[in-house]
PDB file of N, CA and C in Angstrom:
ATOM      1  N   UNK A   1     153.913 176.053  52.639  1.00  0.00           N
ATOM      2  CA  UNK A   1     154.439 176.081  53.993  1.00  0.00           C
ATOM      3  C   UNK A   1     155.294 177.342  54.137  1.00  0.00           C
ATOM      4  N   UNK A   2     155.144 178.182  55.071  1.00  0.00           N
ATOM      5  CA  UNK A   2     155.664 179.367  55.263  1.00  0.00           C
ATOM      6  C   UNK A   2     157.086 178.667  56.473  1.00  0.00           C
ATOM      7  N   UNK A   3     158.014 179.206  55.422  1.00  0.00           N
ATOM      8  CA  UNK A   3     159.187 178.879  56.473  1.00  0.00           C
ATOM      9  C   UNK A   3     159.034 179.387  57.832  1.00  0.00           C
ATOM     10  N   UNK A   4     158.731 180.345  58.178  1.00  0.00           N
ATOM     11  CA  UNK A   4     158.846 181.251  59.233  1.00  0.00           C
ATOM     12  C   UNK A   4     158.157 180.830  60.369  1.00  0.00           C
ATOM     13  N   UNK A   5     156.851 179.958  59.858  1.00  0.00           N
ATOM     14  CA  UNK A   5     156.140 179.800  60.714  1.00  0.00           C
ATOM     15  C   UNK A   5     156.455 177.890  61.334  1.00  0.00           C
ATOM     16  N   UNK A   6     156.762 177.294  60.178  1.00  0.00           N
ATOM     17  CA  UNK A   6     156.818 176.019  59.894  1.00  0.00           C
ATOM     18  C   UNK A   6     157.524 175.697  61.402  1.00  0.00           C
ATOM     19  N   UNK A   7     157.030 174.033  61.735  1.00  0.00           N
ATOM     20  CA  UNK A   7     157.990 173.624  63.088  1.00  0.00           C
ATOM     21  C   UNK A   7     159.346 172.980  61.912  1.00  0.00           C
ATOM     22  N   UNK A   8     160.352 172.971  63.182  1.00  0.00           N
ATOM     23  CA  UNK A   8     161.465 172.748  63.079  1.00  0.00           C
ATOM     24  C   UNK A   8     161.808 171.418  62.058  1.00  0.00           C
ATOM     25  N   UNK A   9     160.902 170.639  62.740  1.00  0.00           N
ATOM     26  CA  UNK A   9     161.039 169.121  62.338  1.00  0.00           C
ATOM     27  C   UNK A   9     160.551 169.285  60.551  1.00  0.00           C
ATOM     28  N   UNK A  10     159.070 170.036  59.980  1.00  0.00           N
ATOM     29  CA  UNK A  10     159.156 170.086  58.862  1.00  0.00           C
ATOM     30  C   UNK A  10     160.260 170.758  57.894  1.00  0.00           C
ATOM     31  N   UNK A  11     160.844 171.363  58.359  1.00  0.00           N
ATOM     32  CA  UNK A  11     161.404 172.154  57.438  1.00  0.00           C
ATOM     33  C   UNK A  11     162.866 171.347  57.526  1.00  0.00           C
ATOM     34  N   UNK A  12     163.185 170.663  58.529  1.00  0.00           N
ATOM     35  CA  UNK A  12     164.521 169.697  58.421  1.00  0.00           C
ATOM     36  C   UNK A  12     164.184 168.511  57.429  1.00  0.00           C
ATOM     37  N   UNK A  13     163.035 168.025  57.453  1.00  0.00           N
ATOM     38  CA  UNK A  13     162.411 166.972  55.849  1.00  0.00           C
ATOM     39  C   UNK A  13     162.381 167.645  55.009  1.00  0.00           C
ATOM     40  N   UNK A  14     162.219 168.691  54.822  1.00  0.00           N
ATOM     41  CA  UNK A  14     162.263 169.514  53.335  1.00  0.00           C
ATOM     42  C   UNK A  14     163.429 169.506  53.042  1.00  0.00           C
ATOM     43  N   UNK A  15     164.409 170.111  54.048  1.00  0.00           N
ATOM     44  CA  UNK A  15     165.475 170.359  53.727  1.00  0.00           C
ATOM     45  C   UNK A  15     166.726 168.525  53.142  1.00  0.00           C
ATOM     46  N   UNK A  16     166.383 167.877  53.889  1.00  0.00           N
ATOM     47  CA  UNK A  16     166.602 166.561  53.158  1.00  0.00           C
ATOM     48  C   UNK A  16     166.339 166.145  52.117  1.00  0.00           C
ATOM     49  N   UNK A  17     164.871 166.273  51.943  1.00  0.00           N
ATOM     50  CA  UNK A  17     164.361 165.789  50.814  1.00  0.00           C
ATOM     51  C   UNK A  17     165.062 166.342  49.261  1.00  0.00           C
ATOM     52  N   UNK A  18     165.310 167.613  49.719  1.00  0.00           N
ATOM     53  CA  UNK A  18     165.966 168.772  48.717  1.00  0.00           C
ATOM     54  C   UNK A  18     167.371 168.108  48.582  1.00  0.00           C
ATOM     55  N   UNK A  19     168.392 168.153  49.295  1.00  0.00           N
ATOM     56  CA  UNK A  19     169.360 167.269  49.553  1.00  0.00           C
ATOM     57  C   UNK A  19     169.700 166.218  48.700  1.00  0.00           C
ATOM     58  N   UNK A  20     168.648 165.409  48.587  1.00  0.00           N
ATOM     59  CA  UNK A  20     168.101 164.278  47.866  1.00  0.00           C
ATOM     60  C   UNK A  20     168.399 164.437  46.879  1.00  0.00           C
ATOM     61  N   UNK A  21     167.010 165.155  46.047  1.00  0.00           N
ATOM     62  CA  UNK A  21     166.810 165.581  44.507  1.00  0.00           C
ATOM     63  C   UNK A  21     168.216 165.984  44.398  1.00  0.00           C
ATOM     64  N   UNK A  22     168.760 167.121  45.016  1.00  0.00           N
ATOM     65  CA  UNK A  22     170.263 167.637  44.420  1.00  0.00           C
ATOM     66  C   UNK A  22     171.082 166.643  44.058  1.00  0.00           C
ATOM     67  N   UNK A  23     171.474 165.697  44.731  1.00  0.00           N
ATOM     68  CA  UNK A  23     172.549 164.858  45.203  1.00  0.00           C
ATOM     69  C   UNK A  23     172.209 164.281  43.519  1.00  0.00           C
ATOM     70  N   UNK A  24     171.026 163.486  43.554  1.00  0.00           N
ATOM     71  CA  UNK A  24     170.224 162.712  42.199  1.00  0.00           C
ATOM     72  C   UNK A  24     171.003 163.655  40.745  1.00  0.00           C
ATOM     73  N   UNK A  25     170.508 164.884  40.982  1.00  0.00           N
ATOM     74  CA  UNK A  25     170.590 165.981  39.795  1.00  0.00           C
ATOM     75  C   UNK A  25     172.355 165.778  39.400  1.00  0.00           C
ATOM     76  N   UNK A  26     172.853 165.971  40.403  1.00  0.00           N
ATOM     77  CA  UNK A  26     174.864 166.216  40.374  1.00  0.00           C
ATOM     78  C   UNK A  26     174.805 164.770  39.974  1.00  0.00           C
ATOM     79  N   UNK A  27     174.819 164.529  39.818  1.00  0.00           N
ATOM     80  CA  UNK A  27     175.339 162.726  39.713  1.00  0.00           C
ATOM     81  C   UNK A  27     174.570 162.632  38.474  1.00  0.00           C
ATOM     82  N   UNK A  28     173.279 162.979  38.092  1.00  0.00           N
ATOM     83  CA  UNK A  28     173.017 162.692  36.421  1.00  0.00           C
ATOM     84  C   UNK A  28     174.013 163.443  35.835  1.00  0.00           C
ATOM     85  N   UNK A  29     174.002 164.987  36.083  1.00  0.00           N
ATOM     86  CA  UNK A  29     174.914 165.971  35.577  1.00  0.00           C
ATOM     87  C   UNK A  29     176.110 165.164  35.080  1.00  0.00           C
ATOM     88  N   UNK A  30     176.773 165.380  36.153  1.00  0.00           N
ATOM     89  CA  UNK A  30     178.450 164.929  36.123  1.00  0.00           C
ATOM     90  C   UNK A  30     178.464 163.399  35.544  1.00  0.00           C
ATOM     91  N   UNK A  31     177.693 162.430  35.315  1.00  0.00           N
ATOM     92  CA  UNK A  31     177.755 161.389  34.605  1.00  0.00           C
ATOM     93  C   UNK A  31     177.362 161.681  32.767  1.00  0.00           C
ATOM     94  N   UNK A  32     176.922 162.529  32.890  1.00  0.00           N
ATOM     95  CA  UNK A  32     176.430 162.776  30.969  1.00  0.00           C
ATOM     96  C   UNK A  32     177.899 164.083  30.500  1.00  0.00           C
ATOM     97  N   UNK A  33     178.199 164.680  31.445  1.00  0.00           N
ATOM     98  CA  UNK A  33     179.631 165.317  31.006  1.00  0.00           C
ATOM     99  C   UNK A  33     180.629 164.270  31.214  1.00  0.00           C
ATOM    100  N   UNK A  34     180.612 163.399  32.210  1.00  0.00           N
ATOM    101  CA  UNK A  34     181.884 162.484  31.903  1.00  0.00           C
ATOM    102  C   UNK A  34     182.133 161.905  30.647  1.00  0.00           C
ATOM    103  N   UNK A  35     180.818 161.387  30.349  1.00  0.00           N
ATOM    104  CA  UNK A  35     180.291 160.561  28.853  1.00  0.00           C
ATOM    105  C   UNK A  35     181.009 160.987  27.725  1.00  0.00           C
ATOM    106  N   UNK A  36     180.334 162.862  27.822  1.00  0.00           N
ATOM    107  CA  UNK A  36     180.987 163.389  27.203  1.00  0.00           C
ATOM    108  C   UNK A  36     182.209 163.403  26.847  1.00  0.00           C
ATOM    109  N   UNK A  37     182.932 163.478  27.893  1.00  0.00           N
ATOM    110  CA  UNK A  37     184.753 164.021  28.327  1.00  0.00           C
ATOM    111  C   UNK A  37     185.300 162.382  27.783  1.00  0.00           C
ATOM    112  N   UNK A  38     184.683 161.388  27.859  1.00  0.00           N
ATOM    113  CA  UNK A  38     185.014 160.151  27.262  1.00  0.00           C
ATOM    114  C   UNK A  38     185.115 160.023  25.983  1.00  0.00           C
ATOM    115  N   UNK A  39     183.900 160.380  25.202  1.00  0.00           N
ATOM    116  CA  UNK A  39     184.139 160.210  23.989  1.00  0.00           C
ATOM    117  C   UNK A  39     185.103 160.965  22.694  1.00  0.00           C
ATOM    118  N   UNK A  40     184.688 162.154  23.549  1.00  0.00           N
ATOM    119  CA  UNK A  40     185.952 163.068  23.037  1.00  0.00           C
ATOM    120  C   UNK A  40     187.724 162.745  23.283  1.00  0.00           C
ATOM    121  N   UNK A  41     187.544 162.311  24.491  1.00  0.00           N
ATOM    122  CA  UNK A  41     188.916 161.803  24.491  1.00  0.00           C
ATOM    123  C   UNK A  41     189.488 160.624  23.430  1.00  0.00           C
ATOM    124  N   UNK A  42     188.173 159.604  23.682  1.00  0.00           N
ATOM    125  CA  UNK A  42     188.179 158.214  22.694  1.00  0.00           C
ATOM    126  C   UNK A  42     188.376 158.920  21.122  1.00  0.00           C
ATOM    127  N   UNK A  43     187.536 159.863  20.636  1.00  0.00           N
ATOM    128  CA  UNK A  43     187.882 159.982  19.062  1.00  0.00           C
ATOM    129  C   UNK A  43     189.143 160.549  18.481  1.00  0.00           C
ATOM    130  N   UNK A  44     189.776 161.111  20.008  1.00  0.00           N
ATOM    131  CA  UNK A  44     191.163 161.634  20.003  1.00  0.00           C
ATOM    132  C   UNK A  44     192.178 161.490  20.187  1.00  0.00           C
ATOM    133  N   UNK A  45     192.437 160.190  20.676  1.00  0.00           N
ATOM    134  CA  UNK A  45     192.892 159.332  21.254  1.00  0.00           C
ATOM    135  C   UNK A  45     193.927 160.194  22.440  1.00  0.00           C
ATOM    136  N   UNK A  46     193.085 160.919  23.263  1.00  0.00           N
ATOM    137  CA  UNK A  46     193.576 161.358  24.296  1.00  0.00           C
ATOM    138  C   UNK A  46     193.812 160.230  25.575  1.00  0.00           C
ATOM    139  N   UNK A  47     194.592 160.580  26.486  1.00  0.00           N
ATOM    140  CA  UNK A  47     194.814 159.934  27.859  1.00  0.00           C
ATOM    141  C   UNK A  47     194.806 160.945  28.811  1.00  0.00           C
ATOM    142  N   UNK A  48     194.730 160.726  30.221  1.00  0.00           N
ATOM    143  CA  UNK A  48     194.547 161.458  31.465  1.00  0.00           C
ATOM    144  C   UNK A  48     196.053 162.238  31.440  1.00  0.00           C
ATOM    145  N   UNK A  49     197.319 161.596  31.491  1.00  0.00           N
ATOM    146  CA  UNK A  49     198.769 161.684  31.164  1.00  0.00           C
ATOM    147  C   UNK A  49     198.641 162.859  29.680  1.00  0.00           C
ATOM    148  N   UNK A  50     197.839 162.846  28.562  1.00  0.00           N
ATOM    149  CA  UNK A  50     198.122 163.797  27.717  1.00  0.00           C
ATOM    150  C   UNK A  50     197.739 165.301  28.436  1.00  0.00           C
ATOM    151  N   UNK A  51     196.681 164.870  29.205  1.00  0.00           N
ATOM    152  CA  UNK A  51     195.523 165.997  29.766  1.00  0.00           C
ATOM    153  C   UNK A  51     196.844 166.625  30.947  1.00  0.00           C
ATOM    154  N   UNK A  52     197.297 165.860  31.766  1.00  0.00           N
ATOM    155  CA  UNK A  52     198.149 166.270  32.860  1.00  0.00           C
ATOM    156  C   UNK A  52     199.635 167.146  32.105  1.00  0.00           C
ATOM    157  N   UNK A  53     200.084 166.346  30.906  1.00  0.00           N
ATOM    158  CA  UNK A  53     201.418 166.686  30.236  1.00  0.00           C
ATOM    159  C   UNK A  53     200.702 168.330  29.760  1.00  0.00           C
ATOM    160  N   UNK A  54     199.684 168.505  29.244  1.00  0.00           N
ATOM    161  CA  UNK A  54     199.174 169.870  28.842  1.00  0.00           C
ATOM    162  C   UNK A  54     199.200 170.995  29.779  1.00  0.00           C
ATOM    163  N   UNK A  55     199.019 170.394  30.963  1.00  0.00           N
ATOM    164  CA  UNK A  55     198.550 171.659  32.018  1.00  0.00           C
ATOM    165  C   UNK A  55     197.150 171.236  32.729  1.00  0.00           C
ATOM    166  N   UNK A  56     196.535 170.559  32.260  1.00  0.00           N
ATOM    167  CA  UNK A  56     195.450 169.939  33.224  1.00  0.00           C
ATOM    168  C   UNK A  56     195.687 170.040  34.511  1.00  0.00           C
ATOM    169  N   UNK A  57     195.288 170.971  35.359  1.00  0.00           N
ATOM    170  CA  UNK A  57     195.129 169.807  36.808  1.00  0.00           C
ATOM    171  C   UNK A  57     194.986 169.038  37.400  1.00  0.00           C
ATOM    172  N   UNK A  58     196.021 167.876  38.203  1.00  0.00           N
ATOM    173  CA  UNK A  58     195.356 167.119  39.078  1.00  0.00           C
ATOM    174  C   UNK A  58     194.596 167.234  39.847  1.00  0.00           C
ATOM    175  N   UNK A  59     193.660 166.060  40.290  1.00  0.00           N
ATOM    176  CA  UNK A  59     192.720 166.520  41.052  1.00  0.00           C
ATOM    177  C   UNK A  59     193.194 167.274  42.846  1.00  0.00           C
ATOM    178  N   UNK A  60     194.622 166.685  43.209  1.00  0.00           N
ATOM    179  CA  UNK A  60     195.315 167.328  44.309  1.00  0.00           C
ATOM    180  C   UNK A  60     195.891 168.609  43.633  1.00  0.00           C
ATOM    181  N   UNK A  61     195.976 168.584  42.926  1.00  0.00           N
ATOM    182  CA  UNK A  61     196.508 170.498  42.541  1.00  0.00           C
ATOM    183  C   UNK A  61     195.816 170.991  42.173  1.00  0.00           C
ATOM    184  N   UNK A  62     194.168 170.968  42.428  1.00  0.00           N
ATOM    185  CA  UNK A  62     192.850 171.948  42.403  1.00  0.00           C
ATOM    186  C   UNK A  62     192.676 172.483  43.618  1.00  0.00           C
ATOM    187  N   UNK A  63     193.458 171.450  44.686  1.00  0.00           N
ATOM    188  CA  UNK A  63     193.004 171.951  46.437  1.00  0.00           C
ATOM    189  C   UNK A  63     194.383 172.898  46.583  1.00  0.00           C
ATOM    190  N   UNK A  64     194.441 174.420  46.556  1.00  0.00           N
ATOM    191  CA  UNK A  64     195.393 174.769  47.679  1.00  0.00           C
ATOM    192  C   UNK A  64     196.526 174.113  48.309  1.00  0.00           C
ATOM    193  N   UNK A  65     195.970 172.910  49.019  1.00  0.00           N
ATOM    194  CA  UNK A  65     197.372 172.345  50.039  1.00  0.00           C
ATOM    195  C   UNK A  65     197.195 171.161  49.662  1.00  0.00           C
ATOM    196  N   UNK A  66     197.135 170.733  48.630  1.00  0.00           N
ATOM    197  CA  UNK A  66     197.322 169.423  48.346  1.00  0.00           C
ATOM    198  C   UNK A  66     196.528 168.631  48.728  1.00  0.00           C
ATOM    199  N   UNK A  67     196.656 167.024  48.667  1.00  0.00           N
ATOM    200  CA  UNK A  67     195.785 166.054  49.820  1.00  0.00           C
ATOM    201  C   UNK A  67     195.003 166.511  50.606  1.00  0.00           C
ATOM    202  N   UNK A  68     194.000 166.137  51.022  1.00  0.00           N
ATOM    203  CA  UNK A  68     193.266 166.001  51.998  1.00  0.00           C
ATOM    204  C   UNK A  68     193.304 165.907  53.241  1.00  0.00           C
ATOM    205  N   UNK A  69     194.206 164.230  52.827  1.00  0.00           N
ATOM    206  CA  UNK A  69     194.360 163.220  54.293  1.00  0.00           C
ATOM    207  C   UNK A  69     196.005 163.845  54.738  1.00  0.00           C
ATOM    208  N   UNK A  70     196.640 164.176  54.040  1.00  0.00           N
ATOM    209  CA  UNK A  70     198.320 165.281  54.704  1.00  0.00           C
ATOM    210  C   UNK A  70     199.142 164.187  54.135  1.00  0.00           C
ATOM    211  N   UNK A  71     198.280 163.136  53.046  1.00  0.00           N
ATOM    212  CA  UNK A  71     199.453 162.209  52.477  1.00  0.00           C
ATOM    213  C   UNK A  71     200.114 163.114  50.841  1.00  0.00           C
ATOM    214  N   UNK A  72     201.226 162.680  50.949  1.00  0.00           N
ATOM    215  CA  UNK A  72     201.993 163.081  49.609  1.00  0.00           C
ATOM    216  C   UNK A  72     201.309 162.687  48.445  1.00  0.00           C
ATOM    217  N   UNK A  73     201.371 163.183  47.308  1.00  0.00           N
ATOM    218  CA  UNK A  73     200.614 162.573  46.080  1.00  0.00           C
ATOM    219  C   UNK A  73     201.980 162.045  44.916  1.00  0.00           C
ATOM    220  N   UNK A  74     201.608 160.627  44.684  1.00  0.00           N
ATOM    221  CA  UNK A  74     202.611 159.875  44.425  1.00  0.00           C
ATOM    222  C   UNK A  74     202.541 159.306  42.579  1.00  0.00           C
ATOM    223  N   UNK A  75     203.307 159.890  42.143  1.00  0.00           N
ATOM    224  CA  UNK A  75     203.317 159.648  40.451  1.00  0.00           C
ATOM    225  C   UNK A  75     203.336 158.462  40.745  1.00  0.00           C
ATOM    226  N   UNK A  76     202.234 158.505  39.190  1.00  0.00           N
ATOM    227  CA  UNK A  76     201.752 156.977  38.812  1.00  0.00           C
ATOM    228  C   UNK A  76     203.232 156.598  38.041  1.00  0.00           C
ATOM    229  N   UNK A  77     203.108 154.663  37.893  1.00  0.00           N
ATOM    230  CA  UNK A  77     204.462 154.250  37.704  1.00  0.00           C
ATOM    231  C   UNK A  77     203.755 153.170  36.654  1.00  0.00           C
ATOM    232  N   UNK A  78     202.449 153.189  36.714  1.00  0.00           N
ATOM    233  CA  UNK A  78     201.438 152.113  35.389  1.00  0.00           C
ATOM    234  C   UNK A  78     200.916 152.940  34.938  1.00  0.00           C
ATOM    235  N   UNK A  79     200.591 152.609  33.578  1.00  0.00           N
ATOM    236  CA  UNK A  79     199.192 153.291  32.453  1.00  0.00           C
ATOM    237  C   UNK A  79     198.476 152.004  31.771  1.00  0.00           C
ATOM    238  N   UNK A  80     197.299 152.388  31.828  1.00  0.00           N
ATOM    239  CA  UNK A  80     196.520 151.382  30.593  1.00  0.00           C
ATOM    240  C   UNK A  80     196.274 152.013  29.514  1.00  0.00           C
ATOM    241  N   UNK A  81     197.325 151.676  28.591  1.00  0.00           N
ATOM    242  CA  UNK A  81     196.839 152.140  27.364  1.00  0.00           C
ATOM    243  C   UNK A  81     196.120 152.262  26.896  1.00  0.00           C
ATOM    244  N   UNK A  82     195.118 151.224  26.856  1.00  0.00           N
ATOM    245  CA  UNK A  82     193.658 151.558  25.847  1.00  0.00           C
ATOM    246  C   UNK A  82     192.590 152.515  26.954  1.00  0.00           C
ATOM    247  N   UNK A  83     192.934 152.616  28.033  1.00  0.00           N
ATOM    248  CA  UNK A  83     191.688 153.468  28.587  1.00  0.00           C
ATOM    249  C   UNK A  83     192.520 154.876  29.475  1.00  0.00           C
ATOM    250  N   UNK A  84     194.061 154.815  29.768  1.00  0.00           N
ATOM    251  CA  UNK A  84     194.632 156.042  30.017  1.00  0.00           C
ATOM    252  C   UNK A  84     194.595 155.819  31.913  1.00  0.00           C
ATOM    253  N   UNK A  85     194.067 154.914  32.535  1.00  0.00           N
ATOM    254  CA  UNK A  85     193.820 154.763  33.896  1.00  0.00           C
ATOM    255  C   UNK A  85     195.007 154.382  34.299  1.00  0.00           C
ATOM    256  N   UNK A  86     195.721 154.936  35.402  1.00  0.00           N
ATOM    257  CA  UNK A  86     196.940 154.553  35.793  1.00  0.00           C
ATOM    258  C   UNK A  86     196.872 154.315  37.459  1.00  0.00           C
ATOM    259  N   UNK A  87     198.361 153.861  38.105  1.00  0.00           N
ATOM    260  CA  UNK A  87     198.221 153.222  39.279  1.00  0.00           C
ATOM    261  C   UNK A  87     199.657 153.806  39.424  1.00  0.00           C
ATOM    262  N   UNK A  88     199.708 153.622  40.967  1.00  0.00           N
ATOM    263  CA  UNK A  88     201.231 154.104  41.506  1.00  0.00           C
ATOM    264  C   UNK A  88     201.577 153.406  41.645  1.00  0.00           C
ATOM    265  N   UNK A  89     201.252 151.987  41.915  1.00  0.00           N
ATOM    266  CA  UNK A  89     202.194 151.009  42.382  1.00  0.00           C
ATOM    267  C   UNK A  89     202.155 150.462  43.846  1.00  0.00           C
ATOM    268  N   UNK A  90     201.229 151.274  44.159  1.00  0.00           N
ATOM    269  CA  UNK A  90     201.207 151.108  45.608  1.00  0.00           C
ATOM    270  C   UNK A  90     199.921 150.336  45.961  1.00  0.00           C
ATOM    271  N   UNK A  91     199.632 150.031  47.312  1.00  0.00           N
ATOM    272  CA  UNK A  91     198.574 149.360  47.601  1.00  0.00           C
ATOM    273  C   UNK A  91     197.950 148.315  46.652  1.00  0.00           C
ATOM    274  N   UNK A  92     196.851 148.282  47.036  1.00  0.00           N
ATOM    275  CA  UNK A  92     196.188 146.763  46.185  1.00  0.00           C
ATOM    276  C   UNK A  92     196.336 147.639  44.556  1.00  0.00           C
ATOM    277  N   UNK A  93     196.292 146.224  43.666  1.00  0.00           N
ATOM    278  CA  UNK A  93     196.544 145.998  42.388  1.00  0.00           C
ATOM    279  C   UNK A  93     194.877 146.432  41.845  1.00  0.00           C
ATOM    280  N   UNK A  94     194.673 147.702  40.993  1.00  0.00           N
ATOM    281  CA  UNK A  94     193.548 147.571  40.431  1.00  0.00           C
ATOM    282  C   UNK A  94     193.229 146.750  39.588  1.00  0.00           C
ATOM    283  N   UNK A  95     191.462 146.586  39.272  1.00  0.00           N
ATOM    284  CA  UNK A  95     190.904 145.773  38.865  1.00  0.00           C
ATOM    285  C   UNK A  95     191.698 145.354  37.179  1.00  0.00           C
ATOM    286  N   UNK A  96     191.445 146.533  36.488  1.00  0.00           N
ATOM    287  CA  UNK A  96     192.131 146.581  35.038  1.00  0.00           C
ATOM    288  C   UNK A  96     193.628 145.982  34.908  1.00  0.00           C
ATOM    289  N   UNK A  97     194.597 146.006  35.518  1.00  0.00           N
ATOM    290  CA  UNK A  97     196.126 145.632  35.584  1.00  0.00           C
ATOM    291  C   UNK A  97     195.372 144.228  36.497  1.00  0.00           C
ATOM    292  N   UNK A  98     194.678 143.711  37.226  1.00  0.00           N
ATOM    293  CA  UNK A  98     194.946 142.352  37.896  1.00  0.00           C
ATOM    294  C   UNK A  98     194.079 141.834  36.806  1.00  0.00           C
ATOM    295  N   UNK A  99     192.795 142.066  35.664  1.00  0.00           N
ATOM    296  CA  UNK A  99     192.457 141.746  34.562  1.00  0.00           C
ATOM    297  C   UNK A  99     193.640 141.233  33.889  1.00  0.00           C
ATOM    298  N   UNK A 100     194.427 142.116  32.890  1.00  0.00           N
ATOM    299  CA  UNK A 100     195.313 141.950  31.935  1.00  0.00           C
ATOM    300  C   UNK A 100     196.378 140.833  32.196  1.00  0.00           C
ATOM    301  N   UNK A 101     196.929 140.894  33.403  1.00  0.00           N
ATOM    302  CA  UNK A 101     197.238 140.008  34.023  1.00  0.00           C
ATOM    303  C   UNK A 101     197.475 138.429  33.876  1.00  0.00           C
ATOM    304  N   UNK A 102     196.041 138.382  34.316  1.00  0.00           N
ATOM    305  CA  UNK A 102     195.325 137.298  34.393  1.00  0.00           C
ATOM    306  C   UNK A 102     195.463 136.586  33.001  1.00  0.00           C
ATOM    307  N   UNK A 103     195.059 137.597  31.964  1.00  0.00           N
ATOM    308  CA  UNK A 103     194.540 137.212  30.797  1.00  0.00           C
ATOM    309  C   UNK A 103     196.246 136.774  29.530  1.00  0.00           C
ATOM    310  N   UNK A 104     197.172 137.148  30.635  1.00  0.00           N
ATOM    311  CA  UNK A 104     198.323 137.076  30.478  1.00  0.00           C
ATOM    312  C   UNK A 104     199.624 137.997  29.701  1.00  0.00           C
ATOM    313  N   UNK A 105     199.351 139.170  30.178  1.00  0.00           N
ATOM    314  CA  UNK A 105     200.036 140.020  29.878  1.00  0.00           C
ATOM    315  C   UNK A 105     200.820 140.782  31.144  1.00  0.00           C
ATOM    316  N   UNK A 106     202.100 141.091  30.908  1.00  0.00           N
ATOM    317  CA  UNK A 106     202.667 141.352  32.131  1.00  0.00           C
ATOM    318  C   UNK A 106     202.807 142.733  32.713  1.00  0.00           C
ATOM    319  N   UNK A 107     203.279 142.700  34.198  1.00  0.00           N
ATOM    320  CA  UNK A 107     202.859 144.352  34.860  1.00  0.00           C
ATOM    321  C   UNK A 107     203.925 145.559  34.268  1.00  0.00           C
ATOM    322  N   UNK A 108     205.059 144.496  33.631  1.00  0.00           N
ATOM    323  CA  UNK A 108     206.219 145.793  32.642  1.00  0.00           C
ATOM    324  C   UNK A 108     205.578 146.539  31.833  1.00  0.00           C
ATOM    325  N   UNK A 109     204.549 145.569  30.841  1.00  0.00           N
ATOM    326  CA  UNK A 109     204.004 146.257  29.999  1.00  0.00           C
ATOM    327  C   UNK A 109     203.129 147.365  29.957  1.00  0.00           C
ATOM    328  N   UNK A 110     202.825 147.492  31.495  1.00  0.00           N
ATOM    329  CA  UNK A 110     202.485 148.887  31.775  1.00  0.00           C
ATOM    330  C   UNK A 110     203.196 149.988  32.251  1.00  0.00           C
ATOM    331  N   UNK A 111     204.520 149.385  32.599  1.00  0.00           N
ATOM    332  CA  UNK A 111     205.193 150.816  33.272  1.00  0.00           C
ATOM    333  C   UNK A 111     205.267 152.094  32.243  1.00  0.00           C
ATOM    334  N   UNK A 112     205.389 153.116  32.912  1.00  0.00           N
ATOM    335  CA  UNK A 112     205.788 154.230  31.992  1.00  0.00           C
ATOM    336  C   UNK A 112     206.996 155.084  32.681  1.00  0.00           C
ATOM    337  N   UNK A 113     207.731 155.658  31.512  1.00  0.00           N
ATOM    338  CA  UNK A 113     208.460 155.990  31.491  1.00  0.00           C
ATOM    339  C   UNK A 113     209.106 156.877  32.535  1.00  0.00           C
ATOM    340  N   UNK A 114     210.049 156.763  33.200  1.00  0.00           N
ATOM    341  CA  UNK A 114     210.668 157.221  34.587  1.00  0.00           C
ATOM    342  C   UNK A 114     211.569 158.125  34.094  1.00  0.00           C
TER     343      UNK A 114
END
């Protein structure tokens, strides 16, 4: 199909379809480097908090002006130790801390250090 000549309508399905495959491709990608970035952390016993204490970037201090939405970005006030996932404290209770919970361990035992 010669772009040039092609009607409008085909070349807007191509251009989707392409869209598609990409979208598919980034998402295998970035799931077999996460894998990665997991296990390496796991044999190292790294956390997100070691990665941030180093110089890591947050993901709001990769953008220029911060946030997105023009909200403040609010230190986390929980950690899960065995997996490094933390919470601010705010809004609903994630899944992992309303787990532990449950299973009877309390929300102190996650605070970190202020």
């Amino acid at each position: 199909m010669n772009p040039n000549t092609a009607p409008l309508r085909d070349l807007l399905a191509q251009i989707n379809r392409l869209n598609s495959v990409l979208d598919g491709r980034r998402k295998k990608q970035r799931k077999s480097v996460l894998d990665a970035l997991i296990t390496v952390m796991t044999e190292n016993a790294i956390t997100v908090q070691d990665l941030l204490a180093a110089g890591a970037p947050s993901s709001s201090a990769m953008r220029p002006d911060g946030p997105l939405d023009g909200r403040s970005v609010v230190r986390p006030k929980y950690r899960d130790p065995a997996t490094g996932r933390t919470w601010s404290g705010r809004g609903r209770m994630p899944i992992w801390m309303t787990q532990a919970i449950e299973s009877g361990r309390k929300r102190k035992d996650f605070e970190l250090a202020r």
